[in-house]
Structure formats: structure tokens, C-alpha cells
Protein backbone atom coordinates (compact mmCIF):
# COMPACT_ATOMS: atom_id res chain seq x y z
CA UNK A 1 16.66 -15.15 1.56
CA UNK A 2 16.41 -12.75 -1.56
CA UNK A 3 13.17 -11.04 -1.68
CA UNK A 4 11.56 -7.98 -3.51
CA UNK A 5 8.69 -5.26 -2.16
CA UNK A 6 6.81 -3.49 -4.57
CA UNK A 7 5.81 0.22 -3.75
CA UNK A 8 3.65 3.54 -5.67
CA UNK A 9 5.94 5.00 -7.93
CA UNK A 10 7.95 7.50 -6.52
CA UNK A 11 8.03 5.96 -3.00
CA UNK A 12 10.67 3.95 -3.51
CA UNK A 13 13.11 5.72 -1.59
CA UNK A 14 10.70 6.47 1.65
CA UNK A 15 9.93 2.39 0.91
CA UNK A 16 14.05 1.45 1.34
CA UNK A 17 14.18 3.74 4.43
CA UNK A 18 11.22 1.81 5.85
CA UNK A 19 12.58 -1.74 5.14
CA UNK A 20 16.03 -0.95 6.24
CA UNK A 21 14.59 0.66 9.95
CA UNK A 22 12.87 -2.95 9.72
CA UNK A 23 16.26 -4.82 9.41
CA UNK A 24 16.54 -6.14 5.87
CA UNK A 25 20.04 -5.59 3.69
CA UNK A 26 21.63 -5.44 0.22
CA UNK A 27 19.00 -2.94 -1.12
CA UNK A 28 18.68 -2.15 -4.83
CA UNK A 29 16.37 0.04 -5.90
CA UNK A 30 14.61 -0.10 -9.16
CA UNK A 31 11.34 2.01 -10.71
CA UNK A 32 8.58 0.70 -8.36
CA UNK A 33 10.31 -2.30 -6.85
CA UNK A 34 13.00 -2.78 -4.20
CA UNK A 35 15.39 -5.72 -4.24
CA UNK A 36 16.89 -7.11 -1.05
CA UNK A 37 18.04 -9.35 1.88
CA UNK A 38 16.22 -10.50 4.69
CA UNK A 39 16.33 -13.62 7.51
CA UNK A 40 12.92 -15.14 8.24
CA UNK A 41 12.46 -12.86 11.41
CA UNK A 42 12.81 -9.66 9.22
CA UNK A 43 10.38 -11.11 6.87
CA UNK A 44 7.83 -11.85 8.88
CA UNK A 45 8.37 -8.55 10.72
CA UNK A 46 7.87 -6.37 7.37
CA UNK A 47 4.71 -8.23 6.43
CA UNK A 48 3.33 -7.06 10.42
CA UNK A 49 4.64 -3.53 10.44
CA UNK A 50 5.69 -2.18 6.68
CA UNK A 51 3.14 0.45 6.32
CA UNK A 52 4.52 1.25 2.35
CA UNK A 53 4.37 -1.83 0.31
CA UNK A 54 1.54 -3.11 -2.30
CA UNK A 55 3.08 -6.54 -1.88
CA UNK A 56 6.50 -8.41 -0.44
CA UNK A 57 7.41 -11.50 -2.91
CA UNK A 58 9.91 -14.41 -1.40
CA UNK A 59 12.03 -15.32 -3.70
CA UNK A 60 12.40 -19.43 -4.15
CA UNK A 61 14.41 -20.32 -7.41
CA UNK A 62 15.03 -18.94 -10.88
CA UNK A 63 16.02 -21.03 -13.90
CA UNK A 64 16.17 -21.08 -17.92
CA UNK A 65 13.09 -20.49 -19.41
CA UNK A 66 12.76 -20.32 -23.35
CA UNK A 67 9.24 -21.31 -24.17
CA UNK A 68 6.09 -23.32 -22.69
CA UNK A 69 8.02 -26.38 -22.45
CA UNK A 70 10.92 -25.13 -20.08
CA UNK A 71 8.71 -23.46 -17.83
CA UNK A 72 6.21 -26.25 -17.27
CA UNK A 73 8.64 -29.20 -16.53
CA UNK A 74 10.97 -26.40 -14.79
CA UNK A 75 8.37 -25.33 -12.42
CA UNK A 76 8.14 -28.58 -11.62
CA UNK A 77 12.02 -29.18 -10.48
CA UNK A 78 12.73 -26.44 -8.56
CA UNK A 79 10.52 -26.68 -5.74
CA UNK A 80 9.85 -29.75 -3.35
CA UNK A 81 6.20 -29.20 -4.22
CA UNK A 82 5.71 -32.71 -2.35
CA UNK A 83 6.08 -30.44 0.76
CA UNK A 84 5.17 -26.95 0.35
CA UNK A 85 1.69 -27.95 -1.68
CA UNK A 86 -0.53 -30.46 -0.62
CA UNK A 87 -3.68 -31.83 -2.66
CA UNK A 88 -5.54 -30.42 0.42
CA UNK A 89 -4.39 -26.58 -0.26
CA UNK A 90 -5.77 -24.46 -2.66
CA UNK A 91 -3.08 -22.17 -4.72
CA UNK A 92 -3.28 -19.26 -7.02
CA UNK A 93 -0.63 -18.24 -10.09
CA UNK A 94 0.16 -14.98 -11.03
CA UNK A 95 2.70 -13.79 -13.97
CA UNK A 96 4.50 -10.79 -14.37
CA UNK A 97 6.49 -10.20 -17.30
CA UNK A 98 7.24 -11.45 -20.76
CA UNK A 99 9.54 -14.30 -22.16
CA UNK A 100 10.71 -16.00 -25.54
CA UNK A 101 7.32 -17.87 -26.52
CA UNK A 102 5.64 -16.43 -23.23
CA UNK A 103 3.91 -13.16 -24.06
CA UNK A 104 0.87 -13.67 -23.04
CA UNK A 105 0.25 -13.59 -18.89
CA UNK A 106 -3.24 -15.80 -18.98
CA UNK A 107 -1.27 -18.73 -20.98
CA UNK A 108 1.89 -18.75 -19.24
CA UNK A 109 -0.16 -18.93 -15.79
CA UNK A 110 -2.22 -21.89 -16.81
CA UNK A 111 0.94 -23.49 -17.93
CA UNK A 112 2.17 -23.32 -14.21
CA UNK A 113 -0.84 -24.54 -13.01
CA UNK A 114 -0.83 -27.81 -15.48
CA UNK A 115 2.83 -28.31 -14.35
CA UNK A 116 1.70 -28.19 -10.39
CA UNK A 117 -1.33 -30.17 -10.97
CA UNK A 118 0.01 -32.80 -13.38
CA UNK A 119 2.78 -33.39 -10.68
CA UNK A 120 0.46 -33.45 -7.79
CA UNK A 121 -2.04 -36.49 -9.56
CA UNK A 122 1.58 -38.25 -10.48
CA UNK A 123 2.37 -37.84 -6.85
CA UNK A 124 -1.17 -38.40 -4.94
CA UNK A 125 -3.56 -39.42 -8.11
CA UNK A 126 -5.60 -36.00 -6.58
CA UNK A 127 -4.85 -32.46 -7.19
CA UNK A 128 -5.48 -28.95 -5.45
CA UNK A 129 -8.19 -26.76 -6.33
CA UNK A 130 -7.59 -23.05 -7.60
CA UNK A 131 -8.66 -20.31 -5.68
CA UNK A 132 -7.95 -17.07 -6.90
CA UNK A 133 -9.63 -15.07 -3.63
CA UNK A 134 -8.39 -17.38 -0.83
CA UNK A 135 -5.48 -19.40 -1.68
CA UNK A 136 -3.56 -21.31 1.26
CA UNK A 137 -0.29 -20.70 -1.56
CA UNK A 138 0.13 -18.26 -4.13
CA UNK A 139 2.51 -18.25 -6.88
CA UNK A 140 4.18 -15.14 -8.53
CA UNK A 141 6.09 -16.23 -11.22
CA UNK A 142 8.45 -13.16 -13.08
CA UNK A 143 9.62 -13.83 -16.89
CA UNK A 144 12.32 -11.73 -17.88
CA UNK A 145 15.49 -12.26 -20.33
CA UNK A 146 14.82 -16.17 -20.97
CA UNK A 147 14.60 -16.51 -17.26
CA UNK A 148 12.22 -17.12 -15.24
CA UNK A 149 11.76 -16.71 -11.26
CA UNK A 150 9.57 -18.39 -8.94
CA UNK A 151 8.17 -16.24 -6.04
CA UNK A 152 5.77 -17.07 -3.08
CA UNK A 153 3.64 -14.01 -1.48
CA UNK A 154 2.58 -14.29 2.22
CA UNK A 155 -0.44 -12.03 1.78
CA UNK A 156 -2.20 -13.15 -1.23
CA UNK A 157 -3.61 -9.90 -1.90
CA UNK A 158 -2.29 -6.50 -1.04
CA UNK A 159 -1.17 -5.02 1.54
CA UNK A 160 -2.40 -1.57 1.28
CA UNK A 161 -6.03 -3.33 2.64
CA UNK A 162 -5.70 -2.76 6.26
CA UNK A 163 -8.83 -3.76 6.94
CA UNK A 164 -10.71 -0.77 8.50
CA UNK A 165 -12.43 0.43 5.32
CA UNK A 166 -15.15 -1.11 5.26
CA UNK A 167 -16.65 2.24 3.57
CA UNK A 168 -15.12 4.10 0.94
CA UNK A 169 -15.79 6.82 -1.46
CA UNK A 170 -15.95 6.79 -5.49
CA UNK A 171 -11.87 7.29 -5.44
CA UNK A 172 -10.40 6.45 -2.71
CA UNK A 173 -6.75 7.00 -1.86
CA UNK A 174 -4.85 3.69 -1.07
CA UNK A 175 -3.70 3.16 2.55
CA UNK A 176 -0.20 2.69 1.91
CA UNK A 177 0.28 5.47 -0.58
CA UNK A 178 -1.84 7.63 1.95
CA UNK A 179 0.97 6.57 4.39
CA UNK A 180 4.06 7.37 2.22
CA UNK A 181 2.38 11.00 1.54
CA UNK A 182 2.09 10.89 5.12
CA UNK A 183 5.84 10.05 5.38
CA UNK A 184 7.20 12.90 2.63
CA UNK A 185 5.23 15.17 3.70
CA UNK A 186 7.69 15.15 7.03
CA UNK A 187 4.66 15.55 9.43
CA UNK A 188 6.16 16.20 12.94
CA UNK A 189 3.69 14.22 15.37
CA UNK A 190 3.33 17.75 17.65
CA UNK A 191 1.66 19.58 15.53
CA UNK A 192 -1.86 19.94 14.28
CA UNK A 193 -3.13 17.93 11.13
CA UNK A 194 -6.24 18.89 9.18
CA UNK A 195 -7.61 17.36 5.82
CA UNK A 196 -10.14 20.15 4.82
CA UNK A 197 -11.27 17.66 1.51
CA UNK A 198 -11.14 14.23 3.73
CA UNK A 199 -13.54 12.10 1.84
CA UNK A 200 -13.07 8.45 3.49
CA UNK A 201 -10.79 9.85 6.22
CA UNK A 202 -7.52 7.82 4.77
CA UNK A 203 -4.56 10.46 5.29
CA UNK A 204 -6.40 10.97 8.76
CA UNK A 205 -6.28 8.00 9.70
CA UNK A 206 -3.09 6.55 8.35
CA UNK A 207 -1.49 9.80 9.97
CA UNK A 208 -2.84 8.89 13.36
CA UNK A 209 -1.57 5.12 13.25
CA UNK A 210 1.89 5.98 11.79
CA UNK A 211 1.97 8.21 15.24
CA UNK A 212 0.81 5.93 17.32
CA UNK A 213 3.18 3.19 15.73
CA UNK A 214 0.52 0.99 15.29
CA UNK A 215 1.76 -2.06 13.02
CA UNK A 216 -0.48 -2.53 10.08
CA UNK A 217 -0.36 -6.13 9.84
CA UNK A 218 -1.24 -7.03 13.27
CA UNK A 219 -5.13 -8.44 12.59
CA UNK A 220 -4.18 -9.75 8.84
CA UNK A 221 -4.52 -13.44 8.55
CA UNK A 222 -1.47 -14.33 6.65
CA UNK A 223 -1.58 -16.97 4.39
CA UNK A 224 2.60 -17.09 5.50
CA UNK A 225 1.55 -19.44 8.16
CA UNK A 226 0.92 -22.38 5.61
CA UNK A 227 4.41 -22.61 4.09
CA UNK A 228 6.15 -25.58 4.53
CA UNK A 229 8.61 -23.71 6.63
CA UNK A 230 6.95 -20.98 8.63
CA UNK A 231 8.49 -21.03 11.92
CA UNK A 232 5.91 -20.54 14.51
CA UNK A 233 7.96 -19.08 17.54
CA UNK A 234 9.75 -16.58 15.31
CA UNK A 235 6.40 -15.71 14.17
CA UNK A 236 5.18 -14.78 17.85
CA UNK A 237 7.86 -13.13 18.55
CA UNK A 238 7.55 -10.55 15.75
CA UNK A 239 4.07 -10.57 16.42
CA UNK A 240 4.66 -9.49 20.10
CA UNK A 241 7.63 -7.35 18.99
CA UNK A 242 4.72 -5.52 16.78
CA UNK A 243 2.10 -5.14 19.43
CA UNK A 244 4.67 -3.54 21.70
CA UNK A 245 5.77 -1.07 19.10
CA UNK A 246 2.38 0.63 20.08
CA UNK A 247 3.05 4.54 21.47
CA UNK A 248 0.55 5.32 23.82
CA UNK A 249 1.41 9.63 23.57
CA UNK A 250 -0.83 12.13 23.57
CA UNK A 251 -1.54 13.14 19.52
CA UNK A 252 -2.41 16.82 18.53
CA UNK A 253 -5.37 17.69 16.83
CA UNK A 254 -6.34 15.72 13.82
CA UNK A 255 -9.27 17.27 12.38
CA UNK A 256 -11.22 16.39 8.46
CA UNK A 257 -13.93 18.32 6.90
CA UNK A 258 -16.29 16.68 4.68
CA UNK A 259 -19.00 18.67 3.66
CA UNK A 260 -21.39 15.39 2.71
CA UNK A 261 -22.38 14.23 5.34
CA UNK A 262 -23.12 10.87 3.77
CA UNK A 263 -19.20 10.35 2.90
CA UNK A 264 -18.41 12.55 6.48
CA UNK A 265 -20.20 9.71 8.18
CA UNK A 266 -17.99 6.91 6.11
CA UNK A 267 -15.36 8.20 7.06
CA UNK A 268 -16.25 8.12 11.00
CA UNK A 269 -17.61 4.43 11.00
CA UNK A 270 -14.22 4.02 9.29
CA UNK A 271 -11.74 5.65 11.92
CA UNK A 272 -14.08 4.04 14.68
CA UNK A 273 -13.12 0.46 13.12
CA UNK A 274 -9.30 1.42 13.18
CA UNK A 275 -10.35 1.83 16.85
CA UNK A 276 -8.86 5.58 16.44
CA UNK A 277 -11.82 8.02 17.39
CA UNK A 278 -10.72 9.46 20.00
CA UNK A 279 -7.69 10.71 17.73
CA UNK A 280 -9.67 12.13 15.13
CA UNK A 281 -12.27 14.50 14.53
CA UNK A 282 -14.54 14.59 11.45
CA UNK A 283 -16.76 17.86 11.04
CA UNK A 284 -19.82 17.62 8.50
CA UNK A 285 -18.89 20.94 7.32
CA UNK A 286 -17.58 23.04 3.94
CA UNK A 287 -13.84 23.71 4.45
CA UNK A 288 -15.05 27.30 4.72
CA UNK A 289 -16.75 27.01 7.96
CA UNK A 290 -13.87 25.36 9.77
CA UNK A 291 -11.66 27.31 12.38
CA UNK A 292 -8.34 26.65 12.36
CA UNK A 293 -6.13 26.19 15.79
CA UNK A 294 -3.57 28.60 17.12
CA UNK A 295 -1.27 26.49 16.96
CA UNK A 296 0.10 26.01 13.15
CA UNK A 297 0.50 22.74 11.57
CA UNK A 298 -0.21 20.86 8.63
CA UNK A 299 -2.77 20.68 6.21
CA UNK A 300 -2.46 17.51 4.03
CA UNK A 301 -5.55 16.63 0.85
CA UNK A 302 -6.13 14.66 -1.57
CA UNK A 303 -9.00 16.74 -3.84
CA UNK A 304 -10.76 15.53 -7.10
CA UNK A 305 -8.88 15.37 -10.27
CA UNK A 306 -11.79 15.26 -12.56
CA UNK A 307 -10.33 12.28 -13.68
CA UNK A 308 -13.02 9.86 -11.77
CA UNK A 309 -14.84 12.41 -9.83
CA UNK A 310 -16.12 16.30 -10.40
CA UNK A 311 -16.38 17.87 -13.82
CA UNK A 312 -13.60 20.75 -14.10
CA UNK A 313 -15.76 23.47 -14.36
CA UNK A 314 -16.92 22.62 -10.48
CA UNK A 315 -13.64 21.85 -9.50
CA UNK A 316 -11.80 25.11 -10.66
CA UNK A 317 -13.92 26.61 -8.33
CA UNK A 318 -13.36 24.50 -5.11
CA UNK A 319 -9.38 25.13 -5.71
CA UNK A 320 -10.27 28.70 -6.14
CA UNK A 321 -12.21 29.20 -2.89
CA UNK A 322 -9.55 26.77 -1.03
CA UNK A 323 -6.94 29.02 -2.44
CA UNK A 324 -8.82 31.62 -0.93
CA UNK A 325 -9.34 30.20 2.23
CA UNK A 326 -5.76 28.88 2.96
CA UNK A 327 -4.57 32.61 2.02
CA UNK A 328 -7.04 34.08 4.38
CA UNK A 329 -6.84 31.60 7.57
CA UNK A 330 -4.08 29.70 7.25
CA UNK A 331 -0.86 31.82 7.26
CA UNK A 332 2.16 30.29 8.91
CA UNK A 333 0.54 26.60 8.11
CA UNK A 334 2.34 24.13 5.53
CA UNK A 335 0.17 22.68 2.51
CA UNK A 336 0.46 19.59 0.98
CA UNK A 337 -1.89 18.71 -1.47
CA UNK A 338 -1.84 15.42 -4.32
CA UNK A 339 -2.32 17.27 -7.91
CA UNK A 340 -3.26 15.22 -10.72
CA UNK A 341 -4.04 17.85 -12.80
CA UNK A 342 -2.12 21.23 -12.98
CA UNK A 343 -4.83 23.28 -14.57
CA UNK A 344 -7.08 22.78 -11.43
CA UNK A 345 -3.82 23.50 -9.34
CA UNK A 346 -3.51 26.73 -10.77
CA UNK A 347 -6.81 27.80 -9.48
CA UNK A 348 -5.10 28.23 -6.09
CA UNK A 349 -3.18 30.80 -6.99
CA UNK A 350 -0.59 29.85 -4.96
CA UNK A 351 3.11 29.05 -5.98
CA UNK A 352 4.84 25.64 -4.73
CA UNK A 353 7.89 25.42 -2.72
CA UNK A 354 8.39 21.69 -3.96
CA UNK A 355 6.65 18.72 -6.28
CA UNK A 356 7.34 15.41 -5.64
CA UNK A 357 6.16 13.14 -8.91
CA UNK A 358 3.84 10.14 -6.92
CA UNK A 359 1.56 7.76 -9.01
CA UNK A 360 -2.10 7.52 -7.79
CA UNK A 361 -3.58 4.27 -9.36
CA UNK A 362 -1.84 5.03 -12.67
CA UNK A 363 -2.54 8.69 -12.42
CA UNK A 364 0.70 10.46 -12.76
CA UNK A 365 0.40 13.08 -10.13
CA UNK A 366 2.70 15.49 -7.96
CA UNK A 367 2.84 16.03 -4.47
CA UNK A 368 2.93 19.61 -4.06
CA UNK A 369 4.23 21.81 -0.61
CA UNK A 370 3.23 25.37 -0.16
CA UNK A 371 4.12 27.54 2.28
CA UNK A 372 1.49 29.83 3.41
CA UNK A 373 2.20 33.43 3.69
């Protein structure tokens, strides 16, 4: 089957090297999105263990599509909706894209729905209910050069939600981009990890998962399992495939400071619900106060922008004193650090060894290395 995963922009090539270690083939890579092959066991495996993804889209049919009318009585052909959508499930529609006499996303989506619906009460005389939060289907449909493409999506919502953040700060990094930083930043698992700006605890704790190989979609409940043709012994296969991917080593130290302790203590109650706390240490302390190890490693943050959080003024400051600090403590270590401003970067008075252009939630951003001398 043909099927696409979308991914932060500029992680598209760490996303193909993921999917391809998980089996799939034919990749194409475009800005954001990667095309590509996959049998129903690789599927299902990418949706337990792809830690990089927003969301994975099965492709089902494409067809013409020049206006209102061909996409309402084409939806309706091109998929034995008799089977895969009962009036007892509930179904969502979203719509990505523009197409002759479809430019507006709202329209075109309730245009779908009328199609599915109208069919369903020829069919049954009853129809399914919408459910935008919870659906047992959901539609993508993509509109593109008078064509237009019918997609299903086994999550329903995105898979950067792992689950274990059940606390989070005023700007939170997503998981999966948290991962992929993770992933560039070329972290080797034997050496020490500290986050001296760790707000929620995400790079922390995605760090300590992608070491232990723990699969991300393990305790999802994947809405998958009600397509017409979800194959339940592939499905626990991949799912006990996944569990026994877990590596039970011994992790160095991985060690946040959060000098609130309100967010410090967030980010604990989150770690202790990825059931990783005895991997990770938080310390309710300024950056300042913190003792490194002897043994050099990484240092990986994520620190304000001023774009959502922190006027400049303060911020110019906190780079300045963790300039400081790094240049003082730290020499030998490796710094990677998520800019989304350059003036504030500056204040570190430190030069980069390499930037790496990463989108944060539309913010364009770099991912910056220094090496500490």
C-alpha cells in the first residue's frame, strides 16, 4: 500500500532513516512529508514504534476532481463504504489542499461528509454521527491539480502525544520533534545528558526512551483496529515485536535543571508517568548551581524565544550568564541548543560549529552545535 508520514520541517531526512530501519520502501521525500511503500505489518509497526512523525496517512484511492460535484458523488465510488463505515461508527473529515471550485477547507469537508452520509441513509435509512475528538474512522482527503486523494489515518490525532504529559509548561516542545533533536544531535547513549533550561522535562525524557528503545505507540489506542481490514494477528505480532524492542542497559546520567520549582515538579510527575524516574534526575535549581560530571557529554535545551514566553530584555541575560557558565564549567562538553531568535543567541558569545534549520510550531528556528573550549 502507498502511504505518506508527515514530519517538523527539516526532519525529513532523520524521518526516511527512521521509516526505512522500520521496513517501508520507495521513499520520496518532499518539504515536510515523506512518500512511500509499506505491507500491512510495516504499517502497523511504524504507528507502534516511529518516534518522528506528526501523523502516517493510508492511502485508499485518488480520482478526478474538478468542483463540488465530482468530489461528492466520487467519494462516494471509490470506497466500499458499505464495509469500512457502518451507521454505528462515528467518522471525522479533514482536507488538505486546494482544487478547481474547492478553495475553501470547511466547504469541501462538509461536502465529503454529505456524500458519506447521503450514501449511508440510501444504504441503511440511518447515518453515522460526527465526532471530531473520537472518531472510530477518520478521513483525510488531499486536493491537488484537479485531483483528489482519499486517505484514512490510524491515529486520529497526532502522534507526537505520547501520553505521559499530563503537565506541561506555557511552550512546550513537541515529543516527536524533541525526539528528532534528540536524533541530530547524534547523542551517543554512554555519555552524560543534561538539559540545564528543562521546563516540562521533554528532551529528557524522549532521550531516555529513544535509549531504552521503548516504542512510543505501545499504550495508544489506535483507532487502526476498526478498519474493515485490520488484521488482528499481524497486529500482535508487531505489538509483541515492539514490547521486545525494549533495552534493559544501564543509561548514564540524565540530569534537568529547572529553577521553578512549580514547572521542576511538572516535569517529575511527568517522567514518573513515562515510568522513567529512575533514569532521570530533575534538580529545582538555577543552571548556575549545578555541578557538572567528570565525565563529558552532552548538553541539549530548548530556552525561551520571547516569542511566547520571556520579554528579551530578561532573556539576553539568561543566554549571557549560560554563555558564561558553559565557558566556565563545561569545557570539553558538546552544546546543542534550539534558537529561534539569533539576537538572544548572540548573547552567548559563543560561535557555532553547525545550524541545522528545524521548525518549532511554525517558528523557523536553527539547531545550533557548539563545541566548548
Amino acid at each position: 500500500m502507498q502511504v505518506i508520514a508527515f514530519f517538523p520541517q527539516g526532519l525529513e531526512i532523520e524521518g526516511s532513516k527512521e521509516l526505512i530501519s522500520l521496513g517501508v520502501k520507495s521513499i520520496r521525500i518532499s518539504k515536510r512529508i515523506v512518500f512511500f511503500d509499506a505491507d500491512k505489518a510495516c504499517l502497523y509497526r511504524l504507528y507502534l514504534q516511529a518516534r518522528l512523525p506528526f501523523r502516517i496517512l493510508r492511502e485508499m484511492a485518488s480520482f478526478s476532481c474538478r468542483g463540488p460535484e465530482q468530489l461528492y458523488f466520487g467519494i462516494q465510488k471509490v470506497l466500499e463504504w458499505r464495509d469500512w463505515l457502518k451507521p454505528s461508527m462515528s467518522f471525522r473529515v479533514d482536507i488538505s489542499g486546494i482544487s478547481e471550485g474547492l478553495t475553501h477547507s470547511h466547504f469541501s469537508a462538509l461536502n465529503v461528509k454529505n456524500s458519506i452520509v447521503d450514501l449511508q441513509k440510501k444504504l441503511w435509512n440511518k447515518r453515522s454521527n460526527i465526532n471530531v475528538q473520537l472518531p472510530d474512522l477518520c478521513i483525510h482527503v488531499h486536493l491537488e491539480n484537479d485531483m483528489a486523494t482519499l486517505y484514512l489515518d490510524g491515529s486520529g490525532n497526532s502522534l507526537h502525544r505520547r501520553g505521559y504529559r499530563p503537565a506541561m509548561g506555557i511552550a512546550p516542545l513537541k515529543e516527536n520533534l524533541a525526539a528528532g533533536l534528540i536524533k541530530l544531535s547524534g547523542w551517543n547513549e554512554s555519555l552524560p545528558l543534561i538539559d540545564p533550561l528543562c521546563g516540562s522535562g521533554t528532551l529528557l525524557i524522549e532521550a531516555a526512551a529513544q535509549a531504552l528503545k521503548l516504542a512510543p505507540g505501545l499504550n495508544k489506542d489506535f483507532i487502526l483496529k476498526k478498519w474493515f481490514d485490520f488484521d488482528t494477528q499481524v497486529w500482535e505480532i508487531e505489538k509483541e515485536n515492539a514490547k521486545n524492542t525494549n533495552n534493559n542497559q544501564k543509561l548514564p546520567l540524565i540530569i534537568g535543571c529547572e529553577k521553578d520549582k512549580s514547572i521542576a515538579s511538572q516535569a517529575i510527575e511527568n517522567i514518573k508517568v513515562a515510568g522513567l524516574a529512575e533514569f532521570i534526575q530533575i534538580l529545582p535549581i538555577h543552571f548556575k548551581e549545578m555541578k557538572l560530571p567528570d565525565n563529558k557529554g552532552i548538553i541539549l535545551c530548548n530556552p525561551p524565544y520571547g516569542k511566547r514566553l520571556g520579554s528579551e530584555e530578561t532573556l539576553h541575560k539568561l543566554y549571557h550568564e549560560l554563555g558564561m557558565y558553559l565557558k566556565e564549567n563545561a569545557s570539553g562538553w558538546v552544546l546543542w541548543l534550539l534558537s529561534g531568535n539569533p539576537n538572544l543567541t548572540s548573547s552567548l558569545r559563543m560561535k557555532s560549529s553547525l545550524k541545522i534549520p528545524i521548525s518549532n510550531g511554525g517558528i523557523d528556528c536553527r539547531w545550533l552545535k557548539y563545541l566548548i573550549r
